[in-house]
Protein backbone atom coordinates (compact mmCIF):
# COMPACT_ATOMS: atom_id res chain seq x y z
CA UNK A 1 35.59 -35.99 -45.31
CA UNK A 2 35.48 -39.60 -47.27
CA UNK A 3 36.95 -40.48 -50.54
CA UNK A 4 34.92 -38.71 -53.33
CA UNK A 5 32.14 -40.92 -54.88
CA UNK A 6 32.68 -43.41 -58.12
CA UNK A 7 29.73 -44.54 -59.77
CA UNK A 8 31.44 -46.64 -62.35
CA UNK A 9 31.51 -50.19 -61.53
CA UNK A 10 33.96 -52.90 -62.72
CA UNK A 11 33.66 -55.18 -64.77
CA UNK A 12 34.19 -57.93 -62.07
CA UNK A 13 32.30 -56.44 -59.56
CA UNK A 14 29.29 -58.46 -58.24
CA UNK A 15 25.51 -57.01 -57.66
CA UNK A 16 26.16 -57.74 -54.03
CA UNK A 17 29.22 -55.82 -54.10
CA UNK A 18 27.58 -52.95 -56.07
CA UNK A 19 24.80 -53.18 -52.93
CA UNK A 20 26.89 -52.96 -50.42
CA UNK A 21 28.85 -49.81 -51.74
CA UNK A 22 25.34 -48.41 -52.15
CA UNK A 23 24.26 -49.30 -48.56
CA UNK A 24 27.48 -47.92 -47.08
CA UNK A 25 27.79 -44.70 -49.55
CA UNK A 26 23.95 -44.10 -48.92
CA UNK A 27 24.65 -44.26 -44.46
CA UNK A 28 27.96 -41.91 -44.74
CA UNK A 29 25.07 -39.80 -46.64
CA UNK A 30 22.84 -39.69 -44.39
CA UNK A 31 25.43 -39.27 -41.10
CA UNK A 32 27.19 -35.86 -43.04
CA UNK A 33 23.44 -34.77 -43.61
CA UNK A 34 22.65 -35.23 -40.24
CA UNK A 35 26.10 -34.08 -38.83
CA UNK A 36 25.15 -30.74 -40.71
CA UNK A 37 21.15 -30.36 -39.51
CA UNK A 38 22.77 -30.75 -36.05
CA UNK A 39 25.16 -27.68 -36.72
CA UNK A 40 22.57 -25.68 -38.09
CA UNK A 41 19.64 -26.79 -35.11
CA UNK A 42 22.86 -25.75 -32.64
CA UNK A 43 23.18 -22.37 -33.95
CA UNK A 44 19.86 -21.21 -34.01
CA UNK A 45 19.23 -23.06 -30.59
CA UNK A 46 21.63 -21.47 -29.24
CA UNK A 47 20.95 -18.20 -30.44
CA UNK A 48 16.96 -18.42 -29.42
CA UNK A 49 18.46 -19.27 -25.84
CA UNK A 50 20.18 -16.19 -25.42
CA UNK A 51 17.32 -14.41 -26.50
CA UNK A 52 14.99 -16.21 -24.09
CA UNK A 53 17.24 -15.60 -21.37
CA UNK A 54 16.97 -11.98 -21.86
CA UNK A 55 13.05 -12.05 -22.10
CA UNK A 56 13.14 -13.62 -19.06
CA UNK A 57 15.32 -10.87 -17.43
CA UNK A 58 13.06 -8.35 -18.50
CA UNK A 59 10.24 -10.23 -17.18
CA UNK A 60 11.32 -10.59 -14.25
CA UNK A 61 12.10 -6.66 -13.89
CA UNK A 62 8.89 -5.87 -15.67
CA UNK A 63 7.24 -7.86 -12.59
CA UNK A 64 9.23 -5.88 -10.07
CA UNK A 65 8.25 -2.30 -11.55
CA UNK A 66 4.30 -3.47 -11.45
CA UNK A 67 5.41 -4.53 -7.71
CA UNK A 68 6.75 -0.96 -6.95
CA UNK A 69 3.96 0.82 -8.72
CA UNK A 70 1.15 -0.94 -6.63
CA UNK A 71 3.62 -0.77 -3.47
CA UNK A 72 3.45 3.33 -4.52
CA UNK A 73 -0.39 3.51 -5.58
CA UNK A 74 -0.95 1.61 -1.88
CA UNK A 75 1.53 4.87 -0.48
CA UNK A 76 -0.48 7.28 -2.03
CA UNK A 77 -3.90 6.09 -1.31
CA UNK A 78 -2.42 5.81 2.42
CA UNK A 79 -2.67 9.20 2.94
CA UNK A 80 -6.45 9.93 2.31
CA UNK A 81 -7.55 6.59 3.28
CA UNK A 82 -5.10 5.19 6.06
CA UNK A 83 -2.63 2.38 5.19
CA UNK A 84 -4.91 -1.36 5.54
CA UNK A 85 -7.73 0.49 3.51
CA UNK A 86 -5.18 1.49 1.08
CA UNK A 87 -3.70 -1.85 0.96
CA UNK A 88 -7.07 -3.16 0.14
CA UNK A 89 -8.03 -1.39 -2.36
CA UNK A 90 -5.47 -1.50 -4.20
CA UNK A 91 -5.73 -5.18 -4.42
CA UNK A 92 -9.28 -5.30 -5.43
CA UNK A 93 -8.58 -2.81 -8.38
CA UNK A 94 -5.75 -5.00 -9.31
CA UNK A 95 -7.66 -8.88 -9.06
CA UNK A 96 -10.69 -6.54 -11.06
CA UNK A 97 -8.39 -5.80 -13.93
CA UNK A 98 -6.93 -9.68 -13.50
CA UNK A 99 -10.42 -11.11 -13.72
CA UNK A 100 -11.59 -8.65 -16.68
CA UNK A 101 -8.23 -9.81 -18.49
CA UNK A 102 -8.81 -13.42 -17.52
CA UNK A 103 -12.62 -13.49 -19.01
CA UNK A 104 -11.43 -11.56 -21.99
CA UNK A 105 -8.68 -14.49 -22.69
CA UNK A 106 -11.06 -17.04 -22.26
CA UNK A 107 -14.03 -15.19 -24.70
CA UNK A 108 -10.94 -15.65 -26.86
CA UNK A 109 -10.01 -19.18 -26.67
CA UNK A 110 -13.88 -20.48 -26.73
CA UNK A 111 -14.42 -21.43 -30.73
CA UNK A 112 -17.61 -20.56 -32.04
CA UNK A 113 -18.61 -23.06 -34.12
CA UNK A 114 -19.70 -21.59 -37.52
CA UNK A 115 -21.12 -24.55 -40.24
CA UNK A 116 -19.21 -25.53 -43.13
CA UNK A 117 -20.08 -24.60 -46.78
């Protein structure tokens, strides 16, 4: 780092001097304090990107088990109903349950407005 820090000012050293030490001890301050909130912020930036990458992976295989589940219930319902009458019900159970989860989340975000005691 820098020399250590002396307080103790000569006897023949001028207010502006003393100012100017101040100025220039008080911005090496504040560049290590920075220096060291960027270490920290790149640690735990990088660690909450590793763990979003693996969210994401399981996302995305998450999304292709739902995908051979339906492809499945569609298989199955094939053989009572006939494949395209499968196929279609299948989706309209699943945009049901997509619209019955989409008006739930919205019940949720509208605020009911309660008065203030």
């Amino acid at each position: 780092m820098s020399e250590p820090l002396t307080f103790a000012a000569s006897e023949d050293e001028s207010i502006a001097a003393i100012v100017s030490r101040l100025a220039s001890e008080t911005r090496s301050l504040a560049t290590a304090e920075v220096a060291v909130y960027k270490a920290k912020f790149g640690d735990t930036a990088s660690a909450y990107k590793s763990a979003a990458m693996f969210f994401a992976v399981a996302g995305i295989l998450a999304l292709a088990a739902l995908i051979a589940l339906l492809v499945g219930a569609i298989l199955t319902v094939a053989t009572l109903v006939g494949p395209g009458w499968a196929t279609a019900i299948v989706v309209v159970v699943v945009l049901a349950v997509a619209a019955i989860l989409a008006m739930i989340g919205k019940s949720k975000l509208q605020t009911k407005s309660e008065p203030v005691s």
